[in-house]
N, C-alpha and C. Protein backbone atom coordinates (compact mmCIF):
# COMPACT_ATOMS: atom_id res chain seq x y z
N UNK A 1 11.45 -26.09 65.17
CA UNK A 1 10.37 -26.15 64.22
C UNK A 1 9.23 -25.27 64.71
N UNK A 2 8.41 -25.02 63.96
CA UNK A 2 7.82 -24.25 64.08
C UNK A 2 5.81 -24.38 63.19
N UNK A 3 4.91 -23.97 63.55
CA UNK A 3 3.89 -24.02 62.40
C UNK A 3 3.99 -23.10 61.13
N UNK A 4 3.58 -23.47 59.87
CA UNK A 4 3.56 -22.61 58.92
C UNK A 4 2.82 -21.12 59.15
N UNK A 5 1.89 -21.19 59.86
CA UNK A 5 1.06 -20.52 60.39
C UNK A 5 1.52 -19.02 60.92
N UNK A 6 2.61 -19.50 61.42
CA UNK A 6 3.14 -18.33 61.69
C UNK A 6 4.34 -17.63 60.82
N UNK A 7 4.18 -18.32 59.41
CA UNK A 7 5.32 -17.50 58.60
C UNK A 7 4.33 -16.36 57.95
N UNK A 8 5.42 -15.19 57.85
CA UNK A 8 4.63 -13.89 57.12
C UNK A 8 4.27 -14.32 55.36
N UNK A 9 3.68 -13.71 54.59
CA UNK A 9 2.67 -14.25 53.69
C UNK A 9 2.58 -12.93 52.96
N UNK A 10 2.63 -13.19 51.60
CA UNK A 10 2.34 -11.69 50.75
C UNK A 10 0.96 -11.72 50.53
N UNK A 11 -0.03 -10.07 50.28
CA UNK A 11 -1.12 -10.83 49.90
C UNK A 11 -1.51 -11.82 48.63
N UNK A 12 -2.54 -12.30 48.61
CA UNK A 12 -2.93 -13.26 47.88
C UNK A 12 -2.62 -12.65 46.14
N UNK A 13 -2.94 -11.37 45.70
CA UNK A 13 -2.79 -11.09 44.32
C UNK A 13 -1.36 -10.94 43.90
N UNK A 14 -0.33 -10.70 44.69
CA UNK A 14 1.15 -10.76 44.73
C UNK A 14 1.50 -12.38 44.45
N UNK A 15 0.98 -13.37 44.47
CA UNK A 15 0.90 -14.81 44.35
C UNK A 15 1.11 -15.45 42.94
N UNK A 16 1.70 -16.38 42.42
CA UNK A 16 1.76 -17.29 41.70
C UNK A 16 0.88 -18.51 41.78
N UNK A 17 -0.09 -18.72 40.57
CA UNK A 17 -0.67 -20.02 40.95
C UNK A 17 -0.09 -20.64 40.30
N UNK A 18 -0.36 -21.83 40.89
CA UNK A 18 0.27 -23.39 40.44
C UNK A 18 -0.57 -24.45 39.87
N UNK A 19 -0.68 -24.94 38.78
CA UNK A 19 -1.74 -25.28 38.13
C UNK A 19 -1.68 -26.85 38.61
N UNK A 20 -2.63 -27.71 38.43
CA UNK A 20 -2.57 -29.65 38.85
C UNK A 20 -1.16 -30.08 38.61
N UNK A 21 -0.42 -29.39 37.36
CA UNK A 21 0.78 -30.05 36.55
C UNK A 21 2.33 -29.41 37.16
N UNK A 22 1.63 -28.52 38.18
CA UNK A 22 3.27 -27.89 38.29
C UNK A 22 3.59 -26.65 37.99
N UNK A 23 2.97 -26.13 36.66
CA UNK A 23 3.55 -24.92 36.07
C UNK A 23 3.08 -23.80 36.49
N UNK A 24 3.85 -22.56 36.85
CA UNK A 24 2.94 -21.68 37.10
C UNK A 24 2.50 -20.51 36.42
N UNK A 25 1.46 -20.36 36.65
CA UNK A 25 0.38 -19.15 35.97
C UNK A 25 0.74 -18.15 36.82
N UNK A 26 1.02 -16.72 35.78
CA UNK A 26 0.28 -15.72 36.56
C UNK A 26 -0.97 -15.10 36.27
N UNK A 27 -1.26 -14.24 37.12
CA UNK A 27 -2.32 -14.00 37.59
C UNK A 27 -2.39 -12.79 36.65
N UNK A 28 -3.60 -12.30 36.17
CA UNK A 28 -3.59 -11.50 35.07
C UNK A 28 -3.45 -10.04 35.63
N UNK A 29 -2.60 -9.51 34.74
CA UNK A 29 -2.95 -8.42 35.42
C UNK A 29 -4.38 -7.47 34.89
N UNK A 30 -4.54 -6.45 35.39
CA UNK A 30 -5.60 -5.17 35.30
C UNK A 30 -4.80 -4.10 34.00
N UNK A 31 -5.57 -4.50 33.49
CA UNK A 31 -5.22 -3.26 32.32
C UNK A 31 -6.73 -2.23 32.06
N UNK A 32 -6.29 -1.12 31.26
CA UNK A 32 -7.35 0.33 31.57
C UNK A 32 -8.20 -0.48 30.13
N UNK A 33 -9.13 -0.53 30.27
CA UNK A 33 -9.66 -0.73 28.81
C UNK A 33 -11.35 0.55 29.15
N UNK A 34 -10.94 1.30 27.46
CA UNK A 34 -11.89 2.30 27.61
C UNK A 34 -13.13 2.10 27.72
N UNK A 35 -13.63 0.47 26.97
CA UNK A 35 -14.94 0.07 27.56
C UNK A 35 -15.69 -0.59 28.56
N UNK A 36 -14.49 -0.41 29.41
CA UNK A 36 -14.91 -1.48 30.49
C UNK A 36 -16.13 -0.70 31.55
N UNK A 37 -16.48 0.73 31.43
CA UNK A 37 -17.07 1.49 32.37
C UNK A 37 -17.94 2.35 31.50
N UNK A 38 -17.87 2.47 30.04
CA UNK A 38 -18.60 2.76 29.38
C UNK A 38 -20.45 2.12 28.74
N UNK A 39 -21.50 2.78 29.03
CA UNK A 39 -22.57 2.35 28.93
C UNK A 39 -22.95 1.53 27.59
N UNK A 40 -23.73 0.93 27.69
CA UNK A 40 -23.77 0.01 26.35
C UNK A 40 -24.47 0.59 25.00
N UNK A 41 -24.99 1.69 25.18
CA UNK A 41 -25.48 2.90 24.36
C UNK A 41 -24.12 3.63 23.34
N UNK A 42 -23.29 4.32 24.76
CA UNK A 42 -22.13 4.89 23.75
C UNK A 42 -21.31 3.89 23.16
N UNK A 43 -20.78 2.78 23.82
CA UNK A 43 -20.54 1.50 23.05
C UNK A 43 -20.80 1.31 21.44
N UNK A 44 -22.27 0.73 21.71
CA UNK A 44 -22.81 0.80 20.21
C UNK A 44 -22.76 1.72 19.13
N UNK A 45 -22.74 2.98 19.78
CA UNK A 45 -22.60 4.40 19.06
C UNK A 45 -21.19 4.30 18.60
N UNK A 46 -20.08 4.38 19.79
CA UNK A 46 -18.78 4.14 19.12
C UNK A 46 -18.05 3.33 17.94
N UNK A 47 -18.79 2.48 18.27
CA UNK A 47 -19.01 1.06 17.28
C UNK A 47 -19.37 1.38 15.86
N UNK A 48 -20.36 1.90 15.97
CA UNK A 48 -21.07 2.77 14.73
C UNK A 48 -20.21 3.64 14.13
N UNK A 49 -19.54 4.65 14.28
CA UNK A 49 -18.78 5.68 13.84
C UNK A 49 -17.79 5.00 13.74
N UNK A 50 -16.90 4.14 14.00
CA UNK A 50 -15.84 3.12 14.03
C UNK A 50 -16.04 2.62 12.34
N UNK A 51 -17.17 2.01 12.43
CA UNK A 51 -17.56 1.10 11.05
C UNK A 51 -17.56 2.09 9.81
N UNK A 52 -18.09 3.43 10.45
CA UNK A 52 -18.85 4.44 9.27
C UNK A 52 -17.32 5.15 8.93
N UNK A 53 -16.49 5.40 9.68
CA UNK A 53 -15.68 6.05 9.20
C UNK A 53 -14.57 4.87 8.37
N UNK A 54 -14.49 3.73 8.95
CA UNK A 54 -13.68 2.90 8.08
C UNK A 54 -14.31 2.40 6.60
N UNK A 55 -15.65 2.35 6.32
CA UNK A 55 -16.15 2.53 5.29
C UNK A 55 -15.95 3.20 3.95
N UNK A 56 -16.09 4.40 4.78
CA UNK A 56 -16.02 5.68 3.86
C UNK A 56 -14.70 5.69 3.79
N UNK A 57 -13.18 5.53 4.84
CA UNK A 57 -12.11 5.84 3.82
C UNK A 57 -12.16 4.69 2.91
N UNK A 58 -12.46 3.08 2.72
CA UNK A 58 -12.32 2.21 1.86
C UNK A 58 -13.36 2.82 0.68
N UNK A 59 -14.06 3.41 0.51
CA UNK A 59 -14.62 3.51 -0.11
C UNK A 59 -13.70 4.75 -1.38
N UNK A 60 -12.97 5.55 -0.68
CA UNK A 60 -12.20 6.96 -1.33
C UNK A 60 -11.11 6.41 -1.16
N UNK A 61 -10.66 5.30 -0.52
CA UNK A 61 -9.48 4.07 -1.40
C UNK A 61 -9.53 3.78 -2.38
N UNK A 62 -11.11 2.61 -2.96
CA UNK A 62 -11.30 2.38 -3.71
C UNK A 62 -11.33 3.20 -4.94
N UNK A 63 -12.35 4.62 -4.44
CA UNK A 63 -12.24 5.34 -5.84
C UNK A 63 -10.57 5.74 -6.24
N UNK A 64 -10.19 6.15 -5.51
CA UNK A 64 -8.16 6.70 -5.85
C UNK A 64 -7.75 5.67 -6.63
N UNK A 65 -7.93 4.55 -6.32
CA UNK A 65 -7.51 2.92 -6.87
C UNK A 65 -7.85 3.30 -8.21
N UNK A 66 -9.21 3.20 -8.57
CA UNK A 66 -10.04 3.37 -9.78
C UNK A 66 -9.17 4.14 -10.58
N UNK A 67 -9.28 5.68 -10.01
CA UNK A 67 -9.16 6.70 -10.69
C UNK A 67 -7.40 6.39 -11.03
N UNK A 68 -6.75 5.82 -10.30
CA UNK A 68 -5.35 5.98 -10.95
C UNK A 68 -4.88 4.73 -11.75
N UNK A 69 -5.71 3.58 -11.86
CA UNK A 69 -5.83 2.56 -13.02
C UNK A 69 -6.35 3.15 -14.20
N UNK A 70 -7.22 4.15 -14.05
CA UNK A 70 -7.66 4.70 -15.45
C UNK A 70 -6.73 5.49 -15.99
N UNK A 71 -5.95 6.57 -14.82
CA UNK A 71 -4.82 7.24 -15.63
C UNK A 71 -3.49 6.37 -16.24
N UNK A 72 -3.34 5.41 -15.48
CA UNK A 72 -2.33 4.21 -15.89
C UNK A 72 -2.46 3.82 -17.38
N UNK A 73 -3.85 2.79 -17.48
CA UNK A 73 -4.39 2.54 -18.87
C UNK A 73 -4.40 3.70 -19.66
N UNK A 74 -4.90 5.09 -19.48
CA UNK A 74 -4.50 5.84 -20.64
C UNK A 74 -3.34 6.20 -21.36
N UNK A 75 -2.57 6.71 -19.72
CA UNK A 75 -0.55 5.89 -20.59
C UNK A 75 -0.62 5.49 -21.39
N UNK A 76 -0.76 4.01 -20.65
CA UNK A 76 0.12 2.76 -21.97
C UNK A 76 -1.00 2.71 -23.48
N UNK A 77 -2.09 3.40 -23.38
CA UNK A 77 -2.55 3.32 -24.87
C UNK A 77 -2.23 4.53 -25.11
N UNK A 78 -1.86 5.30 -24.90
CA UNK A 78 -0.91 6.66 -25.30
C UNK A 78 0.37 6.26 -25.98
N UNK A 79 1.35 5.21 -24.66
CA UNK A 79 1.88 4.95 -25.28
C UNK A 79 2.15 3.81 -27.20
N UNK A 80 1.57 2.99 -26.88
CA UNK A 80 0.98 1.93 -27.64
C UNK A 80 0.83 2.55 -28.83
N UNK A 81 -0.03 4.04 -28.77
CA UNK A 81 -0.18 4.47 -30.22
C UNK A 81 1.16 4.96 -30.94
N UNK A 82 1.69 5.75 -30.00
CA UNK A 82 3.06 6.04 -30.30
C UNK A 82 4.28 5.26 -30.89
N UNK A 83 4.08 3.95 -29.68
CA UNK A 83 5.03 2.92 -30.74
C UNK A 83 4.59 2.25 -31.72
N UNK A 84 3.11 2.02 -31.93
CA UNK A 84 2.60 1.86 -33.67
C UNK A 84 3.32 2.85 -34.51
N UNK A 85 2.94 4.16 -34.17
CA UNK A 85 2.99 5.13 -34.89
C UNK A 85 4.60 5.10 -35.94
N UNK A 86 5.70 5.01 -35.09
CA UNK A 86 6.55 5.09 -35.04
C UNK A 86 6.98 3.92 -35.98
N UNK A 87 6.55 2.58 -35.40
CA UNK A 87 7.04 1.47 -36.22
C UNK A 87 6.31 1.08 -37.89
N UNK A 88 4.88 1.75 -38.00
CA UNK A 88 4.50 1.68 -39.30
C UNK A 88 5.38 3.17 -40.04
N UNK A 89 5.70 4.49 -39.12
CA UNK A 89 6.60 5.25 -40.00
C UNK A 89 8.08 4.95 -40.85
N UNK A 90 8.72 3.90 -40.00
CA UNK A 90 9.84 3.16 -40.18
C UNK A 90 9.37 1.70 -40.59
N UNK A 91 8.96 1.23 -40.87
CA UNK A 91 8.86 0.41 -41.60
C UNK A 91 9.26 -0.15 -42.62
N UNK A 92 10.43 -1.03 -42.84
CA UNK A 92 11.17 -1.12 -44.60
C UNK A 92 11.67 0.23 -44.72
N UNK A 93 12.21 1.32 -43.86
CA UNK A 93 12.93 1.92 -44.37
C UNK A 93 13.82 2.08 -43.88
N UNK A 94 15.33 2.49 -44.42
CA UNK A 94 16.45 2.70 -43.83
C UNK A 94 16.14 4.29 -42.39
N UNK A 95 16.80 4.31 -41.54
CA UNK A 95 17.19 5.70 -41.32
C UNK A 95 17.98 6.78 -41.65
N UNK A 96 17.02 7.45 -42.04
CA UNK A 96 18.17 8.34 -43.05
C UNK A 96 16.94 9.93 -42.94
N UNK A 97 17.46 10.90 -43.12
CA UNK A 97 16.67 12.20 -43.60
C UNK A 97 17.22 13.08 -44.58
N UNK A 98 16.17 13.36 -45.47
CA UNK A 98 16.39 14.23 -47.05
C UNK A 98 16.34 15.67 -46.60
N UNK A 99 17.45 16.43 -47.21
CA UNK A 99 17.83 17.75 -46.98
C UNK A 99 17.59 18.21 -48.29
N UNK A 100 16.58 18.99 -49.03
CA UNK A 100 16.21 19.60 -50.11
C UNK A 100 16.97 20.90 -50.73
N UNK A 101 17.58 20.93 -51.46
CA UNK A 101 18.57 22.85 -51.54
C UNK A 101 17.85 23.37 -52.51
N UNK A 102 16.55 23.78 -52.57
CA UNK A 102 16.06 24.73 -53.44
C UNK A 102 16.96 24.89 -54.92
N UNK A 103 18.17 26.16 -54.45
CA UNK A 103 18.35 26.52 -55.39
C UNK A 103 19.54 25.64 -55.94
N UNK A 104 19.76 24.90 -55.72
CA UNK A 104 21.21 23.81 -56.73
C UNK A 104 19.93 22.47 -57.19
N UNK A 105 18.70 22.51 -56.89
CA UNK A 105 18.00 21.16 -57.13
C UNK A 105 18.39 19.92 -56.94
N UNK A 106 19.24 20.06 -55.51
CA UNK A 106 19.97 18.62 -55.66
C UNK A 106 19.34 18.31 -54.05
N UNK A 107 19.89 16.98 -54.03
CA UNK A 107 19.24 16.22 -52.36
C UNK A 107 20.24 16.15 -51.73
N UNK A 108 20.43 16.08 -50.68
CA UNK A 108 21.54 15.40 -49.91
C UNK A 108 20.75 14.08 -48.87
N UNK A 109 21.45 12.96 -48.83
CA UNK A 109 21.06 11.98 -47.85
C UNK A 109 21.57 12.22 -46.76
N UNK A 110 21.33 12.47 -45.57
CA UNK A 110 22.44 11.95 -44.33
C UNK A 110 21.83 10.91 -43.71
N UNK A 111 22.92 9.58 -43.65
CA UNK A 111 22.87 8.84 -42.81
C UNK A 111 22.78 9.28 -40.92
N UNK A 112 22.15 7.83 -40.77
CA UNK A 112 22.31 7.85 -39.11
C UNK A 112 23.63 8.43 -38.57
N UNK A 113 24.51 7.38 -39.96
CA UNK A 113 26.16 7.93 -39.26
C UNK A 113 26.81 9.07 -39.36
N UNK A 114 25.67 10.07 -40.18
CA UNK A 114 25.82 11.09 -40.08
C UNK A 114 27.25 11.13 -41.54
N UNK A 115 27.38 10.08 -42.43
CA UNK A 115 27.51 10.49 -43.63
C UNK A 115 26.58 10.70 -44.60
N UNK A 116 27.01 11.65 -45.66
CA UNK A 116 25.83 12.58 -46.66
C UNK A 116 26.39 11.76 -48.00
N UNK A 117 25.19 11.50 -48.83
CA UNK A 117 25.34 10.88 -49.63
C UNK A 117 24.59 11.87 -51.23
C-alpha cells in the first residue's frame, strides 16, 4: 500500500467534476467568441448595423410581398372579367358558329361536332 499522494494526477482542467449526486459534469470548454475582447463601443456599433441592416431587408421583404400581392390580385380580376365575359357571351346559347356565303345567301351552322347544318 501506498499514499494517494504519491499517484501521478492529470492537471486539474483535464478533470471531470462530480456533482453532490454522482453525475458527472464537464467542464466547459473555451470557445473563440468575437465579443469576448471587443470594446463595448464597437459592440454597440456592431449591434447597431446588425439591427439596421436586418430592418431594411424586412422592410424590401415587405415591399416585394406587397408588390407581388398586387400583381396576383390583378390576375385573378383579369381573370374574373374574362370568365364573366365569356359566360354572359354563352349564355342560353348553344355552341355553334354562323358561316355567311355572300354570294348563294345562304348560312351554314357548324356544330361543336363539327356537323353543318
Amino acid at each position: 500500500m501506498h499514499h494517494t499522494d504519491f499517484c501521478p494526477k492529470l492537471p486539474e482542467e483535464y478533470h471531470e467534476q462530480i456533482d453532490d449526486v454522482g453525475f458527472k459534469r464537464k467542464i466547459p470548454h473555451m470557445r473563440y467568441d468575437p465579443f469576448s475582447n471587443m470594446p463595448m463601443e464597437d459592440m454597440v456599433r456592431a449591434l447597431t448595423n446588425n439591427m439596421t441592416t436586418m430592418q431594411n431587408n424586412m422592410v424590401q421583404f415587405q415591399n416585394e410581398t406587397k408588390s407581388s400581392i398586387l400583381n396576383l390580385e390583378t390576375q385573378v380580376s383579369q381573370m374574373v372579367r374574362a370568365v364573366s365575359r365569356l359566360e354572359t357571351r354563352d349564355s342560353g346559347k348553344l355552341p355553334f358558329q354562323i358561316e355567311h356565303d355572300s354570294e348563294q345567301e345562304a348560312f351554314a351552322i357548324t356544330l361543336k361536332n363539327e356537323k353543318e347544318l
